[in-house]
N, C-alpha and C. Protein backbone atom coordinates (compact mmCIF):
# COMPACT_ATOMS: atom_id res chain seq x y z
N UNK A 1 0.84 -1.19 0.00
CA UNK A 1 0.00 0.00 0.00
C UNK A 1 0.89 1.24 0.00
N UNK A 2 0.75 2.20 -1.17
CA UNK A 2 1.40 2.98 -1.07
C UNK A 2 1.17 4.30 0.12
N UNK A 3 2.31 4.87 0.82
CA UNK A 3 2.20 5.80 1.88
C UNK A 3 1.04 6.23 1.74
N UNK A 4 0.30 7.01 2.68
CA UNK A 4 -0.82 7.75 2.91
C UNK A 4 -0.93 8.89 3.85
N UNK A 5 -0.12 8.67 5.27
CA UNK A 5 0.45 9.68 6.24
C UNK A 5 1.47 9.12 6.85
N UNK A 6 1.75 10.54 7.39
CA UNK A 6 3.45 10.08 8.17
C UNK A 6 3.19 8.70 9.11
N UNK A 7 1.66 8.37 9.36
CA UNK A 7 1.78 7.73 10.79
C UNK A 7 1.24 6.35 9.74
N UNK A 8 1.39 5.44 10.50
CA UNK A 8 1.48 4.04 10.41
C UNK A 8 -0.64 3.66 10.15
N UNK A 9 -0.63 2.81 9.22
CA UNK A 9 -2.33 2.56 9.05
C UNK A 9 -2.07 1.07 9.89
N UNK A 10 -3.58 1.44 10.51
CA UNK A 10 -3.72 0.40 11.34
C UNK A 10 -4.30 -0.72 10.63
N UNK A 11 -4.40 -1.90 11.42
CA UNK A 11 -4.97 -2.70 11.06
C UNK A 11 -6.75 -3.35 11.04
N UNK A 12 -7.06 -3.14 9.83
CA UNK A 12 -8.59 -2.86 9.54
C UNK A 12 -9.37 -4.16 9.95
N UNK A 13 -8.64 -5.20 10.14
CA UNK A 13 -9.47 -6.43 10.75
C UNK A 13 -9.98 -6.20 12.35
N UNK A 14 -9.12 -5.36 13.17
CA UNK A 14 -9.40 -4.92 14.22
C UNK A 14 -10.57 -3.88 14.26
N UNK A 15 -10.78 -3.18 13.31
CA UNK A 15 -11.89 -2.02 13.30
C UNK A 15 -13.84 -2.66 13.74
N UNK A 16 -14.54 -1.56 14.12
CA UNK A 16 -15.50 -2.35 15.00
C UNK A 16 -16.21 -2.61 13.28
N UNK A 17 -17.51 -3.99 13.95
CA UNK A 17 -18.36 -4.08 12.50
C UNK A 17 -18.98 -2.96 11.83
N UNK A 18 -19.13 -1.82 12.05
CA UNK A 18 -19.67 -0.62 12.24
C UNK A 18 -18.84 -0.01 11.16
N UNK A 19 -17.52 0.29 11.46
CA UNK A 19 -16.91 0.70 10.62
C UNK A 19 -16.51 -0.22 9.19
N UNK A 20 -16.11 -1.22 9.57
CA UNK A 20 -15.57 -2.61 8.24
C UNK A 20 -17.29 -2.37 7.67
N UNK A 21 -18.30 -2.00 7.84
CA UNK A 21 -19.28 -2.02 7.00
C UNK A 21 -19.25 -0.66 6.41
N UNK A 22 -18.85 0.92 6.88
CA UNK A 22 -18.70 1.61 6.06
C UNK A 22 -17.32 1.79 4.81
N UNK A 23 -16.52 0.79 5.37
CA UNK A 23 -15.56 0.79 4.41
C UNK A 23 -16.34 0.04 3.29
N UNK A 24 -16.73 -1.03 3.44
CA UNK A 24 -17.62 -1.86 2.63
C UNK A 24 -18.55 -0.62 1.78
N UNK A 25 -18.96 0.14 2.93
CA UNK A 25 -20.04 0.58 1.11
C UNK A 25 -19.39 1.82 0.94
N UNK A 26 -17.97 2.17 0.87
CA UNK A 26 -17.34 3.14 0.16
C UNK A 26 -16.73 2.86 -0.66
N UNK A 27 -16.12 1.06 -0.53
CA UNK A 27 -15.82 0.12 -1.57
C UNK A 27 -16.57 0.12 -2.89
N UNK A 28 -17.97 -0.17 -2.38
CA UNK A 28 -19.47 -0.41 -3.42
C UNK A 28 -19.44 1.37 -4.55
N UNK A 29 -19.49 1.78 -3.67
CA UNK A 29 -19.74 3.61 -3.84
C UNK A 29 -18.73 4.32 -4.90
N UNK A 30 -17.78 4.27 -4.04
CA UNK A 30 -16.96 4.77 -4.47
C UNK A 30 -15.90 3.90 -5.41
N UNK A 31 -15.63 2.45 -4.94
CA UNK A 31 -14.22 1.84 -5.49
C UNK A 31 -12.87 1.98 -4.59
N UNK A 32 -13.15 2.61 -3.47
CA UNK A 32 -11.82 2.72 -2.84
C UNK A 32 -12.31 3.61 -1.37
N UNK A 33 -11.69 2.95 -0.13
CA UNK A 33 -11.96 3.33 0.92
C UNK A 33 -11.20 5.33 1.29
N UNK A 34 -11.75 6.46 1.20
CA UNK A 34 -11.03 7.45 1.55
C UNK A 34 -9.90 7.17 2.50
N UNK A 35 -8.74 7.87 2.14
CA UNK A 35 -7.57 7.86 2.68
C UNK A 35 -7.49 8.33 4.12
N UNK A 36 -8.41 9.73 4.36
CA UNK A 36 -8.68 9.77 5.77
C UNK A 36 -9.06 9.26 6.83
N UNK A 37 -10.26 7.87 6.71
CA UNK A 37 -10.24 7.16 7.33
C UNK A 37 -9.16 5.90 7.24
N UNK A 38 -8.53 5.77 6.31
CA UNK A 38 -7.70 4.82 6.90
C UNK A 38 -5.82 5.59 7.51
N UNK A 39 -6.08 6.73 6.75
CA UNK A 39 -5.29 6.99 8.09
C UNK A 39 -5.39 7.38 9.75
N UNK A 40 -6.42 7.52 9.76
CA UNK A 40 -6.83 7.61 11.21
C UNK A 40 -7.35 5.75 11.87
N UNK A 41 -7.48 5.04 11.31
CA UNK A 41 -7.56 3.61 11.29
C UNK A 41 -6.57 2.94 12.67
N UNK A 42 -5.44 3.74 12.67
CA UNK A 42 -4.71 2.72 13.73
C UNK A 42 -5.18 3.31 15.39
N UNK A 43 -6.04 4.54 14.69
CA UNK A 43 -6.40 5.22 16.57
C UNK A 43 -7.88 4.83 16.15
N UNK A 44 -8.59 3.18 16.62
CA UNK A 44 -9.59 2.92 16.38
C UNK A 44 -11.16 3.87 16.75
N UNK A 45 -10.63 3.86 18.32
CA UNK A 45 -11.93 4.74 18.60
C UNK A 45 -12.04 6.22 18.72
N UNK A 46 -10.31 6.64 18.53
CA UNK A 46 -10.52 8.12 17.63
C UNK A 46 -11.36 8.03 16.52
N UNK A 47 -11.42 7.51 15.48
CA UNK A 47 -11.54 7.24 13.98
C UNK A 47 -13.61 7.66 14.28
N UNK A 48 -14.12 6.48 15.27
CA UNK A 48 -15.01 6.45 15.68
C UNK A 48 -15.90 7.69 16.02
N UNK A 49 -15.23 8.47 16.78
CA UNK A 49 -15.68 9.19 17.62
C UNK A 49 -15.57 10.73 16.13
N UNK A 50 -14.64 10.66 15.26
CA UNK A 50 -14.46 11.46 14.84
C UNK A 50 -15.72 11.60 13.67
N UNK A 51 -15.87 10.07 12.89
CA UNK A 51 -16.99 9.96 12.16
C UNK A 51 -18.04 10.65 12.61
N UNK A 52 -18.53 9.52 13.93
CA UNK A 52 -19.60 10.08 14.32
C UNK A 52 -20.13 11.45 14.04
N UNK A 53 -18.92 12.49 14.96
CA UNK A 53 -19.19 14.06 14.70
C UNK A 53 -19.65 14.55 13.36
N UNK A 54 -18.50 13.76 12.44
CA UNK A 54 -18.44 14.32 11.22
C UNK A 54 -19.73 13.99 10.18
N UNK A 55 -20.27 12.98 10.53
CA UNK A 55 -21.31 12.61 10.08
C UNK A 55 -22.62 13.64 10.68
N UNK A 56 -22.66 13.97 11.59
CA UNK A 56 -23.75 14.54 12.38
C UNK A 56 -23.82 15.98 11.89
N UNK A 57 -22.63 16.47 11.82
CA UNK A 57 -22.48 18.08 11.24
C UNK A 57 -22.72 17.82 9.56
N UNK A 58 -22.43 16.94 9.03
CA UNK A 58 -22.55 17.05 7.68
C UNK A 58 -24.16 16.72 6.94
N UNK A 59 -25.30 16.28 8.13
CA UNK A 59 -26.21 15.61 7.96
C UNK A 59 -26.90 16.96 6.98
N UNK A 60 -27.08 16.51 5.39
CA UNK A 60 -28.17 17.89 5.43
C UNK A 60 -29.00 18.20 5.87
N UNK A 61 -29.37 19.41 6.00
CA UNK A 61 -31.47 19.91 6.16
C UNK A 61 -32.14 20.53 5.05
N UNK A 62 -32.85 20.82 4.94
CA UNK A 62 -33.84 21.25 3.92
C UNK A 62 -33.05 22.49 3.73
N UNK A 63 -33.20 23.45 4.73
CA UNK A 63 -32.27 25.03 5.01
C UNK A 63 -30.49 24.73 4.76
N UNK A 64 -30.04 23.81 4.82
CA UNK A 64 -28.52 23.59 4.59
C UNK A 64 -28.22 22.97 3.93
N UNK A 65 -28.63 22.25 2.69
CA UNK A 65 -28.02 20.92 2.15
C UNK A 65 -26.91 20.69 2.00
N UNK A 66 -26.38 19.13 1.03
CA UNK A 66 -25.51 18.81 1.49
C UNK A 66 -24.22 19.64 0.49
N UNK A 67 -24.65 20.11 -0.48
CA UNK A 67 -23.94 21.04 -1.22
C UNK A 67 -22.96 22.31 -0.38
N UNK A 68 -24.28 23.30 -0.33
CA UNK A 68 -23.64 23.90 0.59
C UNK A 68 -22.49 23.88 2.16
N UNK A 69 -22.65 22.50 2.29
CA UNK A 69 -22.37 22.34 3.47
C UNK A 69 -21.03 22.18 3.11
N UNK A 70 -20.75 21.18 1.87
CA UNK A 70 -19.35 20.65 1.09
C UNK A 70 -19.13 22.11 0.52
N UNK A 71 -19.74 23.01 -0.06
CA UNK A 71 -18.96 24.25 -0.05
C UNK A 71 -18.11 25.26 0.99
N UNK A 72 -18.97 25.46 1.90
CA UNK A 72 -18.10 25.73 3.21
C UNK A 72 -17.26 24.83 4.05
N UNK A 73 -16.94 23.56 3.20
CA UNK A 73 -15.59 22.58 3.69
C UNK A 73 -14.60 22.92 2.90
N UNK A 74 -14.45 23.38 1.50
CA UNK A 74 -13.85 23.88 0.59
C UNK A 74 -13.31 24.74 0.60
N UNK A 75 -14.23 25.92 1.23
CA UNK A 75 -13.76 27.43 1.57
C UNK A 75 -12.67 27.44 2.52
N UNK A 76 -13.07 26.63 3.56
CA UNK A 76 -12.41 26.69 4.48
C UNK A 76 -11.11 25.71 4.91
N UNK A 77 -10.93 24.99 3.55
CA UNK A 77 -9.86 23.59 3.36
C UNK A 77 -8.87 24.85 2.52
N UNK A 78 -9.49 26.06 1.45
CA UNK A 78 -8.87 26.69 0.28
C UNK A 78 -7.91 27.64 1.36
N UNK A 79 -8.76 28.24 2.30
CA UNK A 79 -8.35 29.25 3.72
C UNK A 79 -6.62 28.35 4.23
N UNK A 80 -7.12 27.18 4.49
CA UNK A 80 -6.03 26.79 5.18
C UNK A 80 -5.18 25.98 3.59
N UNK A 81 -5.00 26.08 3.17
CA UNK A 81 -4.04 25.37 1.65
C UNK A 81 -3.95 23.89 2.37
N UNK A 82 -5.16 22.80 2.50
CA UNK A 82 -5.87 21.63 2.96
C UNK A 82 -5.38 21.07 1.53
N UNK A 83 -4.78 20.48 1.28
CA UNK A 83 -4.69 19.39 -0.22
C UNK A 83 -5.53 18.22 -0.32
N UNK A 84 -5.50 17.46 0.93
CA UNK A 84 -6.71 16.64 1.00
C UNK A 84 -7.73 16.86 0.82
N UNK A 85 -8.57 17.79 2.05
CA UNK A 85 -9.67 18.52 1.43
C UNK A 85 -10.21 19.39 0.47
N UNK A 86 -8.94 19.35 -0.50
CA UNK A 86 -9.55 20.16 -1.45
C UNK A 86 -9.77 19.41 -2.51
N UNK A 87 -9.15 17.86 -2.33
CA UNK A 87 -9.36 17.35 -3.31
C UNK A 87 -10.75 16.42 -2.99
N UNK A 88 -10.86 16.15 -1.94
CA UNK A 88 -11.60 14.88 -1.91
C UNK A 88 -13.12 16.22 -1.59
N UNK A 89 -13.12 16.59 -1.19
CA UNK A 89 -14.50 17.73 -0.74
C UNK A 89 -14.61 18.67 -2.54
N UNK A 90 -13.60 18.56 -3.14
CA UNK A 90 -13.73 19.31 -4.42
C UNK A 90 -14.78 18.47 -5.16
N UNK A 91 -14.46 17.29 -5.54
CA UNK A 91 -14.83 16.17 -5.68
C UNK A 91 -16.38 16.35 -5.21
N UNK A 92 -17.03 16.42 -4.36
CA UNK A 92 -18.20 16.32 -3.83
C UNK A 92 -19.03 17.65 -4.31
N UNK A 93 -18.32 18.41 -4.12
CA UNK A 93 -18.66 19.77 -4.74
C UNK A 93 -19.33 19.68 -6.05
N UNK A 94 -17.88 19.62 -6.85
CA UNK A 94 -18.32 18.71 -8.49
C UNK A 94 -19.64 17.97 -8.58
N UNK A 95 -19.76 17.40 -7.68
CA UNK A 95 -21.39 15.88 -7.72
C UNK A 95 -22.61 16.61 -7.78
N UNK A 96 -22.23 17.71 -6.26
CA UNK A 96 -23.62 17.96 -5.95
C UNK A 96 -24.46 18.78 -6.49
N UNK A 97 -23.26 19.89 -7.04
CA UNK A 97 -23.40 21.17 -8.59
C UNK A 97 -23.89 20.64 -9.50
N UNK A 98 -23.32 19.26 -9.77
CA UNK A 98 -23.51 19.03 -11.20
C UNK A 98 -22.70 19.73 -12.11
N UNK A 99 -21.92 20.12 -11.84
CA UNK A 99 -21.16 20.86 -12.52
C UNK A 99 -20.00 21.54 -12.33
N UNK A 100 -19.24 20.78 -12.81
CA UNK A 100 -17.44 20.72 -12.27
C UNK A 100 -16.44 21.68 -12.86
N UNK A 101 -16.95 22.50 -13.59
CA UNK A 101 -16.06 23.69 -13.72
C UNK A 101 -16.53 24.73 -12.77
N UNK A 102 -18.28 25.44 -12.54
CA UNK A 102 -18.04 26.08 -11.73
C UNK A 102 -17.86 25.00 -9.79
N UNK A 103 -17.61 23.99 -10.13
CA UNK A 103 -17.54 23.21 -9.09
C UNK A 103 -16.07 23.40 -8.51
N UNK A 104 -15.81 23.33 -9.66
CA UNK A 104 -13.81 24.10 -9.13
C UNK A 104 -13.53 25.26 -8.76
N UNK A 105 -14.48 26.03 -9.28
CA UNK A 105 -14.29 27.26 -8.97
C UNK A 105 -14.76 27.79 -7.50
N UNK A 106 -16.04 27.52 -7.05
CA UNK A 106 -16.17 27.35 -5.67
C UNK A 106 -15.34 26.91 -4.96
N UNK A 107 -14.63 25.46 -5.24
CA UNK A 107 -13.27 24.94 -4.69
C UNK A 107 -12.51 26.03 -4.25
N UNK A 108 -11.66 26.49 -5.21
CA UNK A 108 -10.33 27.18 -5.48
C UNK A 108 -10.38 28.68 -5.29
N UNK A 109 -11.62 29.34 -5.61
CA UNK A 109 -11.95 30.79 -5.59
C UNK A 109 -13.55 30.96 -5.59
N UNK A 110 -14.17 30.74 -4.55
CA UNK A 110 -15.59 30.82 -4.16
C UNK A 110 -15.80 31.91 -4.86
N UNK A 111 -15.37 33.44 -4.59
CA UNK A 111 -15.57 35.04 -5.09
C UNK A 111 -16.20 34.98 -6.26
N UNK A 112 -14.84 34.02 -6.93
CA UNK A 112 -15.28 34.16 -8.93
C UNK A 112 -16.36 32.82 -9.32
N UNK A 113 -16.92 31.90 -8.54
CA UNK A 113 -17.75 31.27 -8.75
C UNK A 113 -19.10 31.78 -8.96
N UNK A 114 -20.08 31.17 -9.51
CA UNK A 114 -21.82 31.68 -9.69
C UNK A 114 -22.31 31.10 -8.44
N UNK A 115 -22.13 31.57 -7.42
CA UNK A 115 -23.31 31.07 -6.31
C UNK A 115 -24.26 32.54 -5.94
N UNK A 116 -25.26 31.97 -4.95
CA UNK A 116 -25.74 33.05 -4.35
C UNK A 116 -25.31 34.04 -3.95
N UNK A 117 -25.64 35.23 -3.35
CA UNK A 117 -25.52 35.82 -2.34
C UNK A 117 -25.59 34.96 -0.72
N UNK A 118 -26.47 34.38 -0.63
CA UNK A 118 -26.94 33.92 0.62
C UNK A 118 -25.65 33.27 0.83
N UNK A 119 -25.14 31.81 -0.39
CA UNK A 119 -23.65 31.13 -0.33
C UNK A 119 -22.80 32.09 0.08
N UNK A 120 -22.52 32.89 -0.53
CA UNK A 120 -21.31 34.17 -0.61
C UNK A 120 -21.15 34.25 1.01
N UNK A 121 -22.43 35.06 1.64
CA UNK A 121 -21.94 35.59 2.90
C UNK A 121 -22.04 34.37 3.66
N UNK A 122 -22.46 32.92 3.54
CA UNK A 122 -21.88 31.97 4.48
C UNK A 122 -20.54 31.70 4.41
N UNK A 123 -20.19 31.37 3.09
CA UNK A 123 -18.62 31.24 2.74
C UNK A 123 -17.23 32.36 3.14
N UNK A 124 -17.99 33.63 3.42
CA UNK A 124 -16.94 34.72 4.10
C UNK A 124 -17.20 34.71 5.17
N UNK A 125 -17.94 34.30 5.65
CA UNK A 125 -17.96 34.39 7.37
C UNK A 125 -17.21 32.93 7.59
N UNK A 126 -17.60 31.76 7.16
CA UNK A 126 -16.59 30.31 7.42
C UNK A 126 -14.80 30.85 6.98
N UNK A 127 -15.00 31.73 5.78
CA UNK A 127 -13.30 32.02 5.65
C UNK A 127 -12.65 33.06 7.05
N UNK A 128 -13.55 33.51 7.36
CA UNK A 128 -13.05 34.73 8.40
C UNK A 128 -12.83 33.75 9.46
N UNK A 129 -13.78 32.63 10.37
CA UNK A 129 -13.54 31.95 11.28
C UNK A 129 -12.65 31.51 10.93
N UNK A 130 -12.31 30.78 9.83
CA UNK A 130 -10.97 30.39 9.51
C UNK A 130 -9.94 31.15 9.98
N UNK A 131 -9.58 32.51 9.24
CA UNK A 131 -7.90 33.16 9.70
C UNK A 131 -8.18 34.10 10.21
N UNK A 132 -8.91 34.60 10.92
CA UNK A 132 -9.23 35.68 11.89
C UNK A 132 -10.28 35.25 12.83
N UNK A 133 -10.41 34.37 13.50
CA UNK A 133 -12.05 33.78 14.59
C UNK A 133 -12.01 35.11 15.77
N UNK A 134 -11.29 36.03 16.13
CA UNK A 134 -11.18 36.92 17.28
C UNK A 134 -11.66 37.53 16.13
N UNK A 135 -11.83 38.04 15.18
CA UNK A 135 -12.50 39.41 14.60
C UNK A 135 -14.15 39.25 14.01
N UNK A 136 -14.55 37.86 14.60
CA UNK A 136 -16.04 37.58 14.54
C UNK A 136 -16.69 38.34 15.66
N UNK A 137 -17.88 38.81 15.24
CA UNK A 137 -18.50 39.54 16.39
C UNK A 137 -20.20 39.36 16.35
N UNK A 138 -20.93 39.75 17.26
CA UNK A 138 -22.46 39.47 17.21
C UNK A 138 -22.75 39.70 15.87
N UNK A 139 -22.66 41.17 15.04
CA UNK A 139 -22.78 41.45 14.14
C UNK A 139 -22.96 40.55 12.43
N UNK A 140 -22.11 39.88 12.65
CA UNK A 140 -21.83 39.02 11.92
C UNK A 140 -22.63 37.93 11.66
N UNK A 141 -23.27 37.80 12.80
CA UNK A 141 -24.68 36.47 12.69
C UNK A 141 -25.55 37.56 12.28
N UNK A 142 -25.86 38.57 12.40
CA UNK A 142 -27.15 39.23 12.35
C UNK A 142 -26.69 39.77 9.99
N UNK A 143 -25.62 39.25 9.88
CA UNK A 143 -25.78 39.68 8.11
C UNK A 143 -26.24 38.60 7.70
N UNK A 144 -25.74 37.19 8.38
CA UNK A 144 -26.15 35.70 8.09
C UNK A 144 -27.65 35.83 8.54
N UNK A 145 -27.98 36.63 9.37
CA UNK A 145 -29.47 36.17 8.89
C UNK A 145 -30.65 37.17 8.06
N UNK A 146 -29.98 38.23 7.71
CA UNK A 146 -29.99 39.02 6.71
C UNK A 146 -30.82 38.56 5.57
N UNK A 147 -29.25 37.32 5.21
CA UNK A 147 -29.73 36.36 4.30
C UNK A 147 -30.32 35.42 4.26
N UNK A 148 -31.25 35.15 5.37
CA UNK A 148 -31.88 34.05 5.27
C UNK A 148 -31.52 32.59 6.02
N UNK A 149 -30.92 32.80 6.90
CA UNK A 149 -30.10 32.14 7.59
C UNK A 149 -30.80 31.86 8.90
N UNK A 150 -31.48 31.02 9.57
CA UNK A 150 -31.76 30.53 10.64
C UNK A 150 -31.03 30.72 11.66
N UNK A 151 -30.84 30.72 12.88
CA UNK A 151 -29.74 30.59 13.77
C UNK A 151 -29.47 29.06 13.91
N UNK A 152 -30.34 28.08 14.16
CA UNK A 152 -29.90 26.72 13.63
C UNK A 152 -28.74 26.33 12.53
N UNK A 153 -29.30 27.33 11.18
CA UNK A 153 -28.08 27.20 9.65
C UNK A 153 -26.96 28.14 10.25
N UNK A 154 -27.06 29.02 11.24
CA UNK A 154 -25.63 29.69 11.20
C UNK A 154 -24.90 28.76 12.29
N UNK A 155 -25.66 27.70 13.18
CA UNK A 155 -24.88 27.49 14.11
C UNK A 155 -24.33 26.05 13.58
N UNK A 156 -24.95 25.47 12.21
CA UNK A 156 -24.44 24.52 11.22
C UNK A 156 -23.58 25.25 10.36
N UNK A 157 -23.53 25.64 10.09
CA UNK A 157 -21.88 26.80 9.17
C UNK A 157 -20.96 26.98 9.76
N UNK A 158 -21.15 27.51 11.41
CA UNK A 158 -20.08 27.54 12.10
C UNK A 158 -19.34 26.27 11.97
N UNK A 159 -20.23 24.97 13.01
CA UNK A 159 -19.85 23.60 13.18
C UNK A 159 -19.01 22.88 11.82
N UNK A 160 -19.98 22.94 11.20
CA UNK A 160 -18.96 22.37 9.16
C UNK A 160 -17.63 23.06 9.57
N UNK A 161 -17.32 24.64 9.37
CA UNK A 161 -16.12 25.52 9.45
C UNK A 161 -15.12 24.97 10.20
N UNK A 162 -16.08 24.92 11.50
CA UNK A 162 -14.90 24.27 12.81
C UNK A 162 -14.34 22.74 12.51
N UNK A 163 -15.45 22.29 12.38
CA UNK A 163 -15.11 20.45 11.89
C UNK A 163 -13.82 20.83 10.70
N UNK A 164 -14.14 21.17 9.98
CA UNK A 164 -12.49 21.36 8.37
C UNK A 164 -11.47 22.30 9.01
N UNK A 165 -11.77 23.21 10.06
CA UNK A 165 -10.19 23.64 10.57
C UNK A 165 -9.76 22.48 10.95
N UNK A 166 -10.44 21.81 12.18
CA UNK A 166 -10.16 20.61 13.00
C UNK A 166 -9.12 19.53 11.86
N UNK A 167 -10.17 19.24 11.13
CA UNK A 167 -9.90 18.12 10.09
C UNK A 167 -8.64 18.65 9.10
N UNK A 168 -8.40 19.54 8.71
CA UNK A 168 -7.46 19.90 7.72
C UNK A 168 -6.47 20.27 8.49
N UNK A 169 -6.09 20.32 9.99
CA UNK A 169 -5.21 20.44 10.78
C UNK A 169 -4.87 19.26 10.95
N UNK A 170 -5.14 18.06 11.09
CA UNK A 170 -4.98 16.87 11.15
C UNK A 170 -4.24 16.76 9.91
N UNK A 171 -5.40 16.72 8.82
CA UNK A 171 -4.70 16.28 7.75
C UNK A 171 -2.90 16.90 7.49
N UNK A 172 -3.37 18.25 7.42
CA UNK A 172 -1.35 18.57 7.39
C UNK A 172 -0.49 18.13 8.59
N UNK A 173 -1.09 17.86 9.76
CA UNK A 173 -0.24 17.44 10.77
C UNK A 173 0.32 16.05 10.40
N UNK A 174 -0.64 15.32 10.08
CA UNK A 174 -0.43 13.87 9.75
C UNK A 174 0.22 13.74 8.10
N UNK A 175 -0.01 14.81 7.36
CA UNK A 175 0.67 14.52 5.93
C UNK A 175 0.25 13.46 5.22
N UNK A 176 -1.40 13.95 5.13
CA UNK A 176 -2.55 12.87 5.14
C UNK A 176 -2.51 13.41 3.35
N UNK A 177 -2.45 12.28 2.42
CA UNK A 177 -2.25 12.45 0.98
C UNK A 177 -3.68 11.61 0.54
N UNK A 178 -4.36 12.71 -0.73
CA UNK A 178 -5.68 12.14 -0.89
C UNK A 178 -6.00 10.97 -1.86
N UNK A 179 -6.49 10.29 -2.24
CA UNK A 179 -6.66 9.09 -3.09
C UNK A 179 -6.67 9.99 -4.32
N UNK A 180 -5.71 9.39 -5.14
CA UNK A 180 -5.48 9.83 -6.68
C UNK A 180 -6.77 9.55 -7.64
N UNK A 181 -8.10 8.57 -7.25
CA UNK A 181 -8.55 8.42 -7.92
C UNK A 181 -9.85 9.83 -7.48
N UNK A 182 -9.68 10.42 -6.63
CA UNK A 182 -10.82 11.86 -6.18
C UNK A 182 -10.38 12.55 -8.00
N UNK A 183 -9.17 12.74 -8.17
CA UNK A 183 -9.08 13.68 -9.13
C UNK A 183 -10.05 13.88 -10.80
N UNK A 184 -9.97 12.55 -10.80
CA UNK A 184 -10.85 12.75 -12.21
C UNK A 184 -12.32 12.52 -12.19
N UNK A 185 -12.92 12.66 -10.69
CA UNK A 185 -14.11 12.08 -10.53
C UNK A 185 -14.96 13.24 -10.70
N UNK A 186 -16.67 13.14 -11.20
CA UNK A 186 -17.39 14.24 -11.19
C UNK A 186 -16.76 15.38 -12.24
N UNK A 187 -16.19 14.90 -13.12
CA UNK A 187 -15.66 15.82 -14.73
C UNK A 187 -16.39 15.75 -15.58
């Protein structure tokens, strides 16, 4: 198996049935288990505990779907220069658009992409938590709901934001490299 992160992949026969069944249908799905979970694989019930979250913040709603949600993982993977997440969340982007040029472009430069307004000011407020979180202020929820924004959807924008600092800090800590096959997917 070629490298994946600095740290050692654990061994997946040990993983609970829980998980060996989502590898199983990312196998089915996709063709290949994401690299992030198997590098987090040898810290079993880290891996666990981390899904879980990540699954729960990513759940869409009617007010957040799952688009948007993979857009403000993007923004905020592009904020921190995330290579993993920009490839494997680009990727998702691409799916959920339908459409993988401006799907890159949201990726790489949200600004020059065709989204909303409503997108726009979620995506600058997730980039600001990103490299400035001390220069967020009350104010700032009250433009998010300006646009239409629930306090529920702003307190899911935050959470996504926080989850991909979290996660894309990992990933460069660990020198977490994304599956080569994300790249040509959703073209």
């Amino acid at each position: 198996m070629p490298r994946i992160s600095h740290f050692p992949a654990g061994d997946e026969s040990k993983l609970s049935p829980e998980i060996q069944a989502l590898y199983a249908k990312c196998r089915e799905k996709l063709g290949f288990v994401p690299n992030v979970f198997l590098a987090y694989q040898w810290r079993p019930s880290r891996l666990e505990a981390w899904m879980n979250h990540f699954d729960a913040v990513m759940e869409p709603t009617e007010s957040l779907p799952a688009a948007e949600r993979e857009m403000i993982a993007v923004a905020v993977s592009m904020a921190n220069a995330c290579s993993y997440c920009l490839v494997a969340h680009g990727y998702s982007v691409r799916k959920l658009t339908r459409d993988p040029v401006n799907g890159d472009l949201i990726t790489l430069d949200y600004k020059r992409a065709e989204i909303t307004p409503r997108q726009r000011a979620m995506l600058d407020y997730a980039r600001v938590l990103t490299v400035a979180p001390a220069e967020l202020e009350e104010a700032d929820l009250e433009s998010l709901r300006e646009h239409g924004l629930s306090d529920e959807d702003i307190w899911d924008v935050i959470e996504v934001a926080s989850m991909f600092n979290f996660t894309n800090r990992m990933a460069h800590a660990t020198g977490m490299l994304p599956n080569p096959e994300y790249h040509s997917m959703a073209r």
